[in-house]
C-alpha atoms as a PDB file:
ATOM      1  CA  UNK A   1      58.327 156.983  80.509  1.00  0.00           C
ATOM      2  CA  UNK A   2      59.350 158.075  77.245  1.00  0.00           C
ATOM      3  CA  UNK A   3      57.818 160.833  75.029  1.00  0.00           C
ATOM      4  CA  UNK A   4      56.178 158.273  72.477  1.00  0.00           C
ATOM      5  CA  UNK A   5      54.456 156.088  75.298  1.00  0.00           C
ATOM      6  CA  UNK A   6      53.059 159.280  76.666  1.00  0.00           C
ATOM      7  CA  UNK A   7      51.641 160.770  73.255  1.00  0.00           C
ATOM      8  CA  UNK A   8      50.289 157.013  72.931  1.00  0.00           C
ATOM      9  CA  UNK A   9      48.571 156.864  76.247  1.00  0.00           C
ATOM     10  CA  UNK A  10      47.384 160.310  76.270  1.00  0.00           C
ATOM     11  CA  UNK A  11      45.444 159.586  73.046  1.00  0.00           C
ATOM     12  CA  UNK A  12      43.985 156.539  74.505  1.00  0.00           C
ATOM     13  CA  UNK A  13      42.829 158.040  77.555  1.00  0.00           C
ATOM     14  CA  UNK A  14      41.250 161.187  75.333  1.00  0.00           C
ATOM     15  CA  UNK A  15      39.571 158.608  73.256  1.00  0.00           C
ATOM     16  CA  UNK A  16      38.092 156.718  76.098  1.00  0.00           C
ATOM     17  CA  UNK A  17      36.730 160.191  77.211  1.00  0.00           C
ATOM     18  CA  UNK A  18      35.447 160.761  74.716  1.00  0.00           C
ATOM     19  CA  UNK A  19      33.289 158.118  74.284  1.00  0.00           C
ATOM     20  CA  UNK A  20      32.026 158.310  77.925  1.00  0.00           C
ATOM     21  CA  UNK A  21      30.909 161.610  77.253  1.00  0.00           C
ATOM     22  CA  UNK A  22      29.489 160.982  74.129  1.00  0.00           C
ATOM     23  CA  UNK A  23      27.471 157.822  75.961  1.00  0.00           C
ATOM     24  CA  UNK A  24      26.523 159.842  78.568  1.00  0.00           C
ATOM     25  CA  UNK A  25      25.341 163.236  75.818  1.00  0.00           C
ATOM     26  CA  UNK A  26      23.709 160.833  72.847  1.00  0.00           C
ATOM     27  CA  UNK A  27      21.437 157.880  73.147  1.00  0.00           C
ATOM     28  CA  UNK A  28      21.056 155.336  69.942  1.00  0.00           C
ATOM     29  CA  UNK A  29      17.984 153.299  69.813  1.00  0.00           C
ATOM     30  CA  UNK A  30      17.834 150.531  67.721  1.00  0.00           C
ATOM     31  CA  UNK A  31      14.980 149.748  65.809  1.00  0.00           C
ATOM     32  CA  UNK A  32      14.696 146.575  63.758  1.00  0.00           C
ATOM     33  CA  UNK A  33      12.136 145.781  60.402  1.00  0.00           C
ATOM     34  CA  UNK A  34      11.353 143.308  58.119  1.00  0.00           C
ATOM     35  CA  UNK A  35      10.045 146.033  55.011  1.00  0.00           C
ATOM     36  CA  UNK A  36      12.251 147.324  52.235  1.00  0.00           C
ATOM     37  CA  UNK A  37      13.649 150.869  52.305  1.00  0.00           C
ATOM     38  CA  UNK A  38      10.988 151.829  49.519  1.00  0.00           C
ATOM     39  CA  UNK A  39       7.780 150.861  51.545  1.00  0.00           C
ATOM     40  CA  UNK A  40       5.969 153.713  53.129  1.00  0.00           C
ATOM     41  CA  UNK A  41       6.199 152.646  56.684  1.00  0.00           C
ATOM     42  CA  UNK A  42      10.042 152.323  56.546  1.00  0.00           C
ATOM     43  CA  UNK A  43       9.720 156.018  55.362  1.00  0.00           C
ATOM     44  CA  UNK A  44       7.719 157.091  58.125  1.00  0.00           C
ATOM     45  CA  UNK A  45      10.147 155.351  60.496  1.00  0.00           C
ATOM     46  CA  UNK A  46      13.269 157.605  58.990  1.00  0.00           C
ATOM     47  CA  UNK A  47      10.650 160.487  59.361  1.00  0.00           C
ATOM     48  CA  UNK A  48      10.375 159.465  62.906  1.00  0.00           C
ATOM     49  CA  UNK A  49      13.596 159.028  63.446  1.00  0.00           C
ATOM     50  CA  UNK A  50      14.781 162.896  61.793  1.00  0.00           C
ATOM     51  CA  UNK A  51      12.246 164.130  64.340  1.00  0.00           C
ATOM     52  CA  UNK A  52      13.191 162.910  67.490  1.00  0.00           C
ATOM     53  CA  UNK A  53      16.733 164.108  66.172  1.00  0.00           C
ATOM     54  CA  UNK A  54      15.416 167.553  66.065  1.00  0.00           C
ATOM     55  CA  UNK A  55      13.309 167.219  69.603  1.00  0.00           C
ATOM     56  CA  UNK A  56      16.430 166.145  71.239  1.00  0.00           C
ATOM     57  CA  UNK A  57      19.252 168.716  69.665  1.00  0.00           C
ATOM     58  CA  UNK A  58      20.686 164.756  69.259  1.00  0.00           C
ATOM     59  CA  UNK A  59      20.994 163.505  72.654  1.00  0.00           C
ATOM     60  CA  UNK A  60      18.204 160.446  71.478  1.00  0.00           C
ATOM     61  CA  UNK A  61      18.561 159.179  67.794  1.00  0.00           C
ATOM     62  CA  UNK A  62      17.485 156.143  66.109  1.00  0.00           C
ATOM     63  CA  UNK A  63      19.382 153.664  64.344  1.00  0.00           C
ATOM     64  CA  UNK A  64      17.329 151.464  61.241  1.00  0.00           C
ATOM     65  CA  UNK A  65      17.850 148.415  60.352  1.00  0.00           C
ATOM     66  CA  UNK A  66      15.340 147.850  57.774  1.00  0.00           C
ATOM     67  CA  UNK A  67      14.810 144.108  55.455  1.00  0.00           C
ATOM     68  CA  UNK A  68      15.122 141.956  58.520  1.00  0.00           C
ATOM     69  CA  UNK A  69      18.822 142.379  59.533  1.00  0.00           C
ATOM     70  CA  UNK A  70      18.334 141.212  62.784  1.00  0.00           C
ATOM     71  CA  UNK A  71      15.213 138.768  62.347  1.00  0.00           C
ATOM     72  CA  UNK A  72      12.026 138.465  61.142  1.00  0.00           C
ATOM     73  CA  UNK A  73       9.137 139.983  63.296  1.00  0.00           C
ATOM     74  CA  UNK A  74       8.671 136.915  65.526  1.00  0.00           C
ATOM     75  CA  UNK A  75      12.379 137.109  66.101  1.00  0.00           C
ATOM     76  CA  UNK A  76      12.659 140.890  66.909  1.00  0.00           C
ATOM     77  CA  UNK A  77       9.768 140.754  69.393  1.00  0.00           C
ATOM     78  CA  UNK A  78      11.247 138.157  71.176  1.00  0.00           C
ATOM     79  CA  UNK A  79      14.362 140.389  71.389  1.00  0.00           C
ATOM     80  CA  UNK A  80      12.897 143.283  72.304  1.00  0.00           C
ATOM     81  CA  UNK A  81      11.104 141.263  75.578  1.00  0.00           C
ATOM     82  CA  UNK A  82      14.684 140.177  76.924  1.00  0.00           C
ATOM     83  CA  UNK A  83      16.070 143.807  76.117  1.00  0.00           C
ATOM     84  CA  UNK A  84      18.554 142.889  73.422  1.00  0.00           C
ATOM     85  CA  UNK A  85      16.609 145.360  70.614  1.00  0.00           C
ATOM     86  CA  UNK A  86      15.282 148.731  71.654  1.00  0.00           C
ATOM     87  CA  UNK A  87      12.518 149.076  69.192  1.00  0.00           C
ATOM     88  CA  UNK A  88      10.846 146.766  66.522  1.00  0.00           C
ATOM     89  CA  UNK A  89       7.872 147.876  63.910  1.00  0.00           C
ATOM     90  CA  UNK A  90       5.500 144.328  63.233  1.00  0.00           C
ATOM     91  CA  UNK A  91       2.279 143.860  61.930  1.00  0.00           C
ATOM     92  CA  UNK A  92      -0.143 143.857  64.547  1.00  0.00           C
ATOM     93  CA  UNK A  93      -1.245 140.330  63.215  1.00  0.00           C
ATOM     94  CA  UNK A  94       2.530 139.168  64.663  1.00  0.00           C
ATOM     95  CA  UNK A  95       1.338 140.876  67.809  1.00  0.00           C
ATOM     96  CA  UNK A  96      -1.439 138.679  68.717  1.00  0.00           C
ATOM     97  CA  UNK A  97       0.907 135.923  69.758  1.00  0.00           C
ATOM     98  CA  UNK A  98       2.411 138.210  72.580  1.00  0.00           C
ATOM     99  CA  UNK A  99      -1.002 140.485  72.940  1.00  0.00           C
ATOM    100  CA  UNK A 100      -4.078 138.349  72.903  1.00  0.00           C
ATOM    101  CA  UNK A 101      -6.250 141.538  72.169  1.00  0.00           C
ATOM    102  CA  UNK A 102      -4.319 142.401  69.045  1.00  0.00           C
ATOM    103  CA  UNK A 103      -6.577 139.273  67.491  1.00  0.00           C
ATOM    104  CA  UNK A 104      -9.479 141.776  67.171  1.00  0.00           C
ATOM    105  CA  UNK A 105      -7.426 143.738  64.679  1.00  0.00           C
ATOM    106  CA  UNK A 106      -7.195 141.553  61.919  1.00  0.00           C
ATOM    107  CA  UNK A 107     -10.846 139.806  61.675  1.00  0.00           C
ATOM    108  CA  UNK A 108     -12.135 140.379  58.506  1.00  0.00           C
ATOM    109  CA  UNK A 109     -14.596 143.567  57.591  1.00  0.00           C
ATOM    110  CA  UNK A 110     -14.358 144.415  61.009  1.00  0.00           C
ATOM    111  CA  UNK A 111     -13.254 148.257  59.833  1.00  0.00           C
ATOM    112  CA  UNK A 112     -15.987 150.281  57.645  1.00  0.00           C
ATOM    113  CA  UNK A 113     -13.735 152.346  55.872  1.00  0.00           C
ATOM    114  CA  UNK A 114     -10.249 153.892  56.220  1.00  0.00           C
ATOM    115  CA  UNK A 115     -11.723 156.274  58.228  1.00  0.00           C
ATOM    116  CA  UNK A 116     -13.323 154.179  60.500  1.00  0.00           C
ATOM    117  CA  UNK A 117      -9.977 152.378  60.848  1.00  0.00           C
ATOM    118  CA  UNK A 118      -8.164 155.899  61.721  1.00  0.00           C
ATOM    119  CA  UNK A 119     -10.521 156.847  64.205  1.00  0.00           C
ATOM    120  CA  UNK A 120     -10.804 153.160  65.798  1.00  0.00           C
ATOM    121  CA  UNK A 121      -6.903 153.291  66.201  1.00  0.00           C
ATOM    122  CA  UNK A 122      -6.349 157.387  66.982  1.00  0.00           C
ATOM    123  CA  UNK A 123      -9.067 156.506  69.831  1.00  0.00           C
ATOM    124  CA  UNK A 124      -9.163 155.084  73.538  1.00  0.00           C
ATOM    125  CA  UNK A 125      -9.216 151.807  71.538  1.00  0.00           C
ATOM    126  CA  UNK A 126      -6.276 151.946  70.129  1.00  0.00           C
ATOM    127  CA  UNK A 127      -4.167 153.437  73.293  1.00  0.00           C
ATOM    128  CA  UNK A 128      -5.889 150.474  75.028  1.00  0.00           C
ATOM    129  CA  UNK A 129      -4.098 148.294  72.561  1.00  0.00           C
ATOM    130  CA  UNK A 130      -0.880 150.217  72.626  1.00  0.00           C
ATOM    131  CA  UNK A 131      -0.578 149.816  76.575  1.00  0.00           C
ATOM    132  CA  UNK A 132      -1.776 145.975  76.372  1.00  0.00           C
ATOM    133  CA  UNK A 133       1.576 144.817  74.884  1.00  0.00           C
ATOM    134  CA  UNK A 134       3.670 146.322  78.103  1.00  0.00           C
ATOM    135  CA  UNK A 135       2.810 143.556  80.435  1.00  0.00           C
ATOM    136  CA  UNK A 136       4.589 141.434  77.864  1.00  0.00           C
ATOM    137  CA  UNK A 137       7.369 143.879  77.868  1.00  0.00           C
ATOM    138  CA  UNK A 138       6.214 144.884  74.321  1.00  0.00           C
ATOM    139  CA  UNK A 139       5.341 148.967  74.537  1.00  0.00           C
ATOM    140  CA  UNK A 140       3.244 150.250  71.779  1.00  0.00           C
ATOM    141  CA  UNK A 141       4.110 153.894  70.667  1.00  0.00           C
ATOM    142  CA  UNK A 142       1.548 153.644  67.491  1.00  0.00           C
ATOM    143  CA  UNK A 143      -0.295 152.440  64.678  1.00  0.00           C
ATOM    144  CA  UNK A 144       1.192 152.999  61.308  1.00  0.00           C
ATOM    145  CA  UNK A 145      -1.342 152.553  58.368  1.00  0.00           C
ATOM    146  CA  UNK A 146      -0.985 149.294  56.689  1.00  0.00           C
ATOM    147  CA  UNK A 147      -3.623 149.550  54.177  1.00  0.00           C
ATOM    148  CA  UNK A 148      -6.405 146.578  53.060  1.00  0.00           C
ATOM    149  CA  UNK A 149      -5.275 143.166  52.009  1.00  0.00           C
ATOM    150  CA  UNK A 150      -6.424 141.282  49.171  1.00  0.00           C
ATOM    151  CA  UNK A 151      -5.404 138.225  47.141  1.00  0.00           C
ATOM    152  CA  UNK A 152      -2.786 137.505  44.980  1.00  0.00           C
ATOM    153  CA  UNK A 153      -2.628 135.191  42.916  1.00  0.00           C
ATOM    154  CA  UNK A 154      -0.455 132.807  40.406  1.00  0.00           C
ATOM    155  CA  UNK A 155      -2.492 131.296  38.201  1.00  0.00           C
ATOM    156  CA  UNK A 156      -5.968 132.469  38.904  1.00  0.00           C
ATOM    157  CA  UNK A 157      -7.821 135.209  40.131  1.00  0.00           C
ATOM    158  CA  UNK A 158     -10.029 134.815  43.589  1.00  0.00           C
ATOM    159  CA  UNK A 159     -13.440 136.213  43.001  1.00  0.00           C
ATOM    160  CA  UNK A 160     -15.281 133.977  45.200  1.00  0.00           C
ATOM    161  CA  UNK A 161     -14.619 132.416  48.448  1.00  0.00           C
ATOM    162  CA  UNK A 162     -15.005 129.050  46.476  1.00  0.00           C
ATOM    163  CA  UNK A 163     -12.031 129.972  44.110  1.00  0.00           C
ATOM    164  CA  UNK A 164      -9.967 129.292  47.533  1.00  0.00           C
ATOM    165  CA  UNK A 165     -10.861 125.861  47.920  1.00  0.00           C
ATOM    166  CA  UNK A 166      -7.679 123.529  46.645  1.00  0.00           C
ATOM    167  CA  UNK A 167      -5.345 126.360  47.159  1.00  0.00           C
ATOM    168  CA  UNK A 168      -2.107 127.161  49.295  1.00  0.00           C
ATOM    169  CA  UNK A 169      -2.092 130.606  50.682  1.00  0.00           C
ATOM    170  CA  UNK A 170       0.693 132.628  52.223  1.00  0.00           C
ATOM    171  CA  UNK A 171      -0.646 134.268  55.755  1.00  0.00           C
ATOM    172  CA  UNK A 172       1.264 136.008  58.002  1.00  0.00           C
ATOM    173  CA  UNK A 173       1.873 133.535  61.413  1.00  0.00           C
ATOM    174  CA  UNK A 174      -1.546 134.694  62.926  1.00  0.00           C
ATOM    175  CA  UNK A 175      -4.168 132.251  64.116  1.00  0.00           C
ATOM    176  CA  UNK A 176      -6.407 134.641  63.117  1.00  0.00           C
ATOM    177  CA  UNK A 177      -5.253 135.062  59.872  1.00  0.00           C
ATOM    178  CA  UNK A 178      -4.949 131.219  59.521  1.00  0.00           C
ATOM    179  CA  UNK A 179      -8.216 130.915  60.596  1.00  0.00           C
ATOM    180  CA  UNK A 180      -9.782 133.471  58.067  1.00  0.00           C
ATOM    181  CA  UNK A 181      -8.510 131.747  54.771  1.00  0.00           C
ATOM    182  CA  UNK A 182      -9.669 128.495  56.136  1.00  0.00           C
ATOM    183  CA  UNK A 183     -13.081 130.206  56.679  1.00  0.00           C
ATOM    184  CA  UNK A 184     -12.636 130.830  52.738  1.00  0.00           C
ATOM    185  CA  UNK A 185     -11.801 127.599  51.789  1.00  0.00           C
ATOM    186  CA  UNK A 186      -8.304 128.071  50.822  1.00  0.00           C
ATOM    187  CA  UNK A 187      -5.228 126.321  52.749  1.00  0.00           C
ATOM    188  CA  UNK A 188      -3.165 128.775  55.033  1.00  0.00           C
ATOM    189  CA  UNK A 189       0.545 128.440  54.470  1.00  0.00           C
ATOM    190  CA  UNK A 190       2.470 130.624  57.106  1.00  0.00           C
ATOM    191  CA  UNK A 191       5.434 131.322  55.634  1.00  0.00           C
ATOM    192  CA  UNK A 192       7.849 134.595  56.234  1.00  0.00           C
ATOM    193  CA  UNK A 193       7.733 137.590  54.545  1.00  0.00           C
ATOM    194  CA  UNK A 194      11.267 137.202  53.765  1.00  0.00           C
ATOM    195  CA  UNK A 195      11.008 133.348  51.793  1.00  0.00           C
ATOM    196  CA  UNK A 196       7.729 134.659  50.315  1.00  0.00           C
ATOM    197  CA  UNK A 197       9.378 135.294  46.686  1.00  0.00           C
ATOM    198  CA  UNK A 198      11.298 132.510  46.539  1.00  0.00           C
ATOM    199  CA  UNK A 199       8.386 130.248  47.640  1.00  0.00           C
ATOM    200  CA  UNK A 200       5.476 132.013  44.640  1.00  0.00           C
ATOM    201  CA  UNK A 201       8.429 131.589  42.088  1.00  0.00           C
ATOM    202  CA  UNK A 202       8.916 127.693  43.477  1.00  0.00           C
ATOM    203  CA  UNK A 203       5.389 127.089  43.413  1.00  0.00           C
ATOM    204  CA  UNK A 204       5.535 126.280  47.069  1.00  0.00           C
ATOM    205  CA  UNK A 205       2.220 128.760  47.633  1.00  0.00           C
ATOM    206  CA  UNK A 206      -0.254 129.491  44.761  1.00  0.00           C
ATOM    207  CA  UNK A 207      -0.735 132.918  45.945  1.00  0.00           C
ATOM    208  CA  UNK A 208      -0.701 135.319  49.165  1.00  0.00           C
ATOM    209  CA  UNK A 209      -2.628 138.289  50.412  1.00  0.00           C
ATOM    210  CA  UNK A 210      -1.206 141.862  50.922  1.00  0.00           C
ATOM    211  CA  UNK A 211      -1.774 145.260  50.666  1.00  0.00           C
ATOM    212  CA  UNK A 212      -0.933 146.982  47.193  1.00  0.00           C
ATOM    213  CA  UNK A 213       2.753 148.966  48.420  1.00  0.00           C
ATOM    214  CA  UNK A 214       3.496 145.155  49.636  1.00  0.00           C
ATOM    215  CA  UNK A 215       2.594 143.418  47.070  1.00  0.00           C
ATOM    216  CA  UNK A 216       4.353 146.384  44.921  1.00  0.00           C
ATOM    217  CA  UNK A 217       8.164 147.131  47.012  1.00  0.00           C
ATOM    218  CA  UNK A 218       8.745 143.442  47.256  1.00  0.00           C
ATOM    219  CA  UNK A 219       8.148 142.796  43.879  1.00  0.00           C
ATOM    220  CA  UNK A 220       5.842 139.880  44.336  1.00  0.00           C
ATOM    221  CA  UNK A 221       3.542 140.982  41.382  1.00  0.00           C
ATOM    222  CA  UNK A 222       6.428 139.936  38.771  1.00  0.00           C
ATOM    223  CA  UNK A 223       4.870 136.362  39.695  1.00  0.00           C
ATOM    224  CA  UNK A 224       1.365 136.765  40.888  1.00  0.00           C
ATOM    225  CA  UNK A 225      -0.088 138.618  37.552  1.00  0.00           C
ATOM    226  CA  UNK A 226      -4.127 138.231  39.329  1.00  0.00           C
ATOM    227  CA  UNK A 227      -5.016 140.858  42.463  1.00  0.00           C
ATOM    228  CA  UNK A 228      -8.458 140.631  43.736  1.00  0.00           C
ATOM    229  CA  UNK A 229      -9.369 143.634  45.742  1.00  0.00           C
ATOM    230  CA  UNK A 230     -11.625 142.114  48.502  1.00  0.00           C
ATOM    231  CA  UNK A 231     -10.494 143.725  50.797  1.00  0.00           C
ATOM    232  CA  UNK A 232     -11.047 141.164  53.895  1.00  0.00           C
ATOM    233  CA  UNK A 233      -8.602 142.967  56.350  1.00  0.00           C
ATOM    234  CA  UNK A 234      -6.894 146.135  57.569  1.00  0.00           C
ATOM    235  CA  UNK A 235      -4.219 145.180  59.921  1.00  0.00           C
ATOM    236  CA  UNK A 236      -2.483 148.199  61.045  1.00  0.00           C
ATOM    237  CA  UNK A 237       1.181 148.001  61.858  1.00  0.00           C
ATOM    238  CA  UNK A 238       2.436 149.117  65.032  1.00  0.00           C
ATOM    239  CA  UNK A 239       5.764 150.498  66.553  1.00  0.00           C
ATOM    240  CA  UNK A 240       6.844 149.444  70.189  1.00  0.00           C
ATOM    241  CA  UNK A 241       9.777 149.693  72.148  1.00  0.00           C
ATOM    242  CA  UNK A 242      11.314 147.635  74.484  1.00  0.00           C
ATOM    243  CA  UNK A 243       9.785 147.638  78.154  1.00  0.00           C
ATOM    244  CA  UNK A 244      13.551 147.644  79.510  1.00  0.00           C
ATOM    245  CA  UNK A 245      14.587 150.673  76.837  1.00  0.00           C
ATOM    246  CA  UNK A 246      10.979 152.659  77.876  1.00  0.00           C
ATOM    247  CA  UNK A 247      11.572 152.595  81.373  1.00  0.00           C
ATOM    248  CA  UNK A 248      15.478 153.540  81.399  1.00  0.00           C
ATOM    249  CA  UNK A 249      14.391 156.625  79.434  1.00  0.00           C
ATOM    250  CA  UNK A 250      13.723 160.206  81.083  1.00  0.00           C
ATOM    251  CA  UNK A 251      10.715 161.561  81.445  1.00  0.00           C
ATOM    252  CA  UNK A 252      12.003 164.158  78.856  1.00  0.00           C
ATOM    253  CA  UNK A 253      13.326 161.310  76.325  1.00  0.00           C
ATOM    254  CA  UNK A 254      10.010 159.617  76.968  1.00  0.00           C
ATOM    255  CA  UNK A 255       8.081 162.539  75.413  1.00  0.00           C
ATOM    256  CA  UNK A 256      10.730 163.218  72.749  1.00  0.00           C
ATOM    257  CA  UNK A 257      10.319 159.752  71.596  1.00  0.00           C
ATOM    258  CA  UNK A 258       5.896 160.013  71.828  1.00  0.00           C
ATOM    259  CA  UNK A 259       5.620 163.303  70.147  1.00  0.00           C
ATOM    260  CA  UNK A 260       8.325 162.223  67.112  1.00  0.00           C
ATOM    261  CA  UNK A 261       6.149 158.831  66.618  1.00  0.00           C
ATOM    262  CA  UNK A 262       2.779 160.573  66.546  1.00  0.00           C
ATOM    263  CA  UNK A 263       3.734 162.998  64.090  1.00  0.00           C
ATOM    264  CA  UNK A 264       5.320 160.157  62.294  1.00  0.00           C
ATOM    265  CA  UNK A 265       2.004 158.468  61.883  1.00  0.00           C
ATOM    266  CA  UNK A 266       0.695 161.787  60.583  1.00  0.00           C
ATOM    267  CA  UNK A 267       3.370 162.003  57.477  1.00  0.00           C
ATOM    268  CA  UNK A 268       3.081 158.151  57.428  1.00  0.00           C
ATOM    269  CA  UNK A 269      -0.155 158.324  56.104  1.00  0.00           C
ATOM    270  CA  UNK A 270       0.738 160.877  53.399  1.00  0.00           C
ATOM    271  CA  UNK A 271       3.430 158.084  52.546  1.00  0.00           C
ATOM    272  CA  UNK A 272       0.942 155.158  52.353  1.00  0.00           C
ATOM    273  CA  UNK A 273      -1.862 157.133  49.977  1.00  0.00           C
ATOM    274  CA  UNK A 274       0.846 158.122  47.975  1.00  0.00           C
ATOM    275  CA  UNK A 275       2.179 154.808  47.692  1.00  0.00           C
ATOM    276  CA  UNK A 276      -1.014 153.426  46.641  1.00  0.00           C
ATOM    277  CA  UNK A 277      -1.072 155.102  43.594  1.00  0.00           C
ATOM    278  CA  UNK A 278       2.570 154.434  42.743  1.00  0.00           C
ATOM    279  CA  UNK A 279       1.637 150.770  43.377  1.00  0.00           C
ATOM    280  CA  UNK A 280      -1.303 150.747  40.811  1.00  0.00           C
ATOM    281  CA  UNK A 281       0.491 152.451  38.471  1.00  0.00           C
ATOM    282  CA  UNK A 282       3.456 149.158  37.873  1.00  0.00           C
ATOM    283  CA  UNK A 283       0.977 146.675  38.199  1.00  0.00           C
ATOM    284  CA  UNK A 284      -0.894 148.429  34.623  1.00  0.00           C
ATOM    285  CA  UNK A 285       2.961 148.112  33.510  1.00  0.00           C
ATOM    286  CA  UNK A 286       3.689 144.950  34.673  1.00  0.00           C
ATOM    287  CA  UNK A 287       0.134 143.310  32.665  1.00  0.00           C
ATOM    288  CA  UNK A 288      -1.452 143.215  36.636  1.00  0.00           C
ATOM    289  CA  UNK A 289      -5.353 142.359  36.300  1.00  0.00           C
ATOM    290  CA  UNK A 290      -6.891 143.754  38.788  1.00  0.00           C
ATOM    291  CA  UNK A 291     -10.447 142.465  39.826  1.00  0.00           C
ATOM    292  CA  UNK A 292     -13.055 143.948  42.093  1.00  0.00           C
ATOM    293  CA  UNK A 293     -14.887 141.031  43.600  1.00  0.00           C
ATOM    294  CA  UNK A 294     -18.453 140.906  45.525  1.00  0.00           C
ATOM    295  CA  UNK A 295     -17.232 140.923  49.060  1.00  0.00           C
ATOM    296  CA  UNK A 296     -20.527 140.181  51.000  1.00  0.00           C
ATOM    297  CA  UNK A 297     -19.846 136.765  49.896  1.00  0.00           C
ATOM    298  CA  UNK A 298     -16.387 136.565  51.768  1.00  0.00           C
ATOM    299  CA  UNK A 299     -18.170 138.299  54.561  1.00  0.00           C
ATOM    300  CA  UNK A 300     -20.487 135.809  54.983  1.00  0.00           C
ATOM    301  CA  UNK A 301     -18.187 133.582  54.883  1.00  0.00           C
ATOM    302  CA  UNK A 302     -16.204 134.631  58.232  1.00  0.00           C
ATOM    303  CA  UNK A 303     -19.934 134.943  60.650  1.00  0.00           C
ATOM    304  CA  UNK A 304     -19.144 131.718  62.106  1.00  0.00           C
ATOM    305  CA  UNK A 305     -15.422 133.247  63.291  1.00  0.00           C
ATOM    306  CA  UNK A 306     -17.196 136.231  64.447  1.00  0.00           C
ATOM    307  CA  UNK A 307     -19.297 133.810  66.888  1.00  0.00           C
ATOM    308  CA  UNK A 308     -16.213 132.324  67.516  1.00  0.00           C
ATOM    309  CA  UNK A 309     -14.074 135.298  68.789  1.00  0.00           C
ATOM    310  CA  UNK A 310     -17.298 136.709  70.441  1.00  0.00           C
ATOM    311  CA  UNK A 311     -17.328 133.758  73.070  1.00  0.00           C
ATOM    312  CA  UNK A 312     -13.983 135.689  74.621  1.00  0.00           C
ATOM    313  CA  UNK A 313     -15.809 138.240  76.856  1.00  0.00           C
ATOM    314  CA  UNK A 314     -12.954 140.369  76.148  1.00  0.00           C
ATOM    315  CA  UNK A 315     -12.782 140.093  72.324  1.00  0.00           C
ATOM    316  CA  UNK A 316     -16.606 140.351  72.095  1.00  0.00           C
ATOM    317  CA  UNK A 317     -16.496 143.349  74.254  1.00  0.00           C
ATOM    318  CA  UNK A 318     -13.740 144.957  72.171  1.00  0.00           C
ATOM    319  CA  UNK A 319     -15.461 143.867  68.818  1.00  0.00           C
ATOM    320  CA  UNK A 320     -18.605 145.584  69.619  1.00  0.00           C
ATOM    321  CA  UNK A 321     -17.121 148.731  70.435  1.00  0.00           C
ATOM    322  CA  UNK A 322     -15.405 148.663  67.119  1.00  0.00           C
ATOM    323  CA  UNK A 323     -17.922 148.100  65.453  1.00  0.00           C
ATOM    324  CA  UNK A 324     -20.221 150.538  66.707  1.00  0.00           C
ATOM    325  CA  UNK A 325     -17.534 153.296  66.905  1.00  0.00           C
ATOM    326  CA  UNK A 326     -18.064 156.265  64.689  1.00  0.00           C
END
């Protein structure tokens, strides 16, 4: 064996050594969005992320891939159940087609205040919802604030549930949230988040409904110049990992992972309020009007889903607890 072939095999062999130890030292979980870098959840995600770096002196780290790289939500839960993605963030709306329970999140005025919301999902409620997505290999770590969505709109502002009628609105792929605009009288048009910019500028849609950093990051209100604040929904988003990634983690990585996504919800939510404002602020630049309809009238408009969802024993079980938790 000659000197070169010996220089060139000992280099393989130390690189090959190197990477086993480095596999067996430092863990890399993927995690998979559909948001823009700018949005406030992405940023609590990279929060997350720098402190489970910390936690772990780097021996469990998270690699982003943020604006739908790998799929839209649908697509990255459905990866995450066969263990092909370690970790995806979703709207919990998305959820309800894995997690039957998750439907109580996004019925309309079911959440007081943004209080009420924080406390509802902080709560025994909302670990009960966390843990209800692992028997579909889905395992919630938490709720990330997602704000209140309201309509937006092309041509007209919504200030009454009868301003609906005739039109095609964007939802999210959620029964529920299907569902709801019917209830309104407008025409539910689930399209993803992804085609949503192409499809106001085409006309395909007349308008969608969002919270204000969505409606702000993906730059949706350079078409959609009307924003009624009703308010009809706070769907939280929530982060979960992988069934086959959570159980293949240590006991130590386990709470790593926990304590770096609760305090991420923490700075999260410094993120979103901050956000808010930012949000307000372009629209007054960009010519936004911004209306502040009655919304007992869209409220009264949902009862008869309410009576709906309340025939489930376990929907009208969690409802009422929502409802009457302080």
């Amino acid at each position: 064996m000659n000197r070169h072939y010996k220089i060139v095999l000992f280099l393989i062999l130390a690189a090959l050594l190197t990477n086993c130890n480095s596999g067996e030292q430092n863990k890399v979980l993927k995690l998979a969005h559909g948001l823009d870098i700018s949005h406030p959840v992405h940023k609590g995600m990279v929060y997350m992320a720098q402190q489970l770096e910390n936690k772990s002196g780097g021996k469990l780290m998270i690699k982003i891939y943020p604006g739908g790289q790998l799929g839209a939500e649908r697509q990255c839960l459905e990866l995450l159940q066969i263990g092909s993605l370690d970790m995806t963030k979703v709207s919990s709306a998305v959820m309800e087609g894995f997690a039957p329970k998750y439907r109580v999140l996004g019925l309309p005025y079911i959440f007081r205040d943004k209080m009420h919301v924080y406390n509802v999902l902080d709560g025994e409620i909302g670990d009960e919802l966390l843990n209800e997505g692992s028997k579909y290999w889905l395992h919630g770590l938490c709720f990330y604030d997602a704000g209140a969505r309201s309509f937006y709109t092309i041509d007209k502002p919504i200030l009454h549930p009868d301003d609906l009628i005739g039109m095609k609105i964007r939802v999210m792929k959620s029964n529920t949230a299907v569902e709801m605009v019917s209830a309104f009288g407008g025409s539910p048009t689930p399209i993803s988040w992804g085609e949503l910019y192409t499809s106001l500028q085409q006309n395909v849609v007349d308008g969608a409904e969002n919270n204000p950093p969505s409606l702000h990051t993906s730059h949706h209100y350079e078409v959609c110049g009307h924003y009624a604040l009703d308010e009809h929904t706070a769907v939280p988003d929530v982060l979960l990992v992988s069934t086959y990634t959570w159980d293949k983690l240590s006991d130590q990585e386990k709470t790593w992972l926990t304590e770096a996504a609760e305090e991420s919800v923490v700075e999260q939510r410094k993120l979103w309020a901050e956000a808010e404002k930012e949000a307000f602020v372009a629209f007054q630049k960009a010519g936004v009007k911004i209306y502040y309809p009655d919304k007992a009238a869209f409220a009264e408009k949902v009862e008869g889903l309410y009576k709906k969802y309340e025939m489930d024993e376990d929907l009208g079980d969690l409802i009422n607890r929502i409802r009457n938790y302080n």
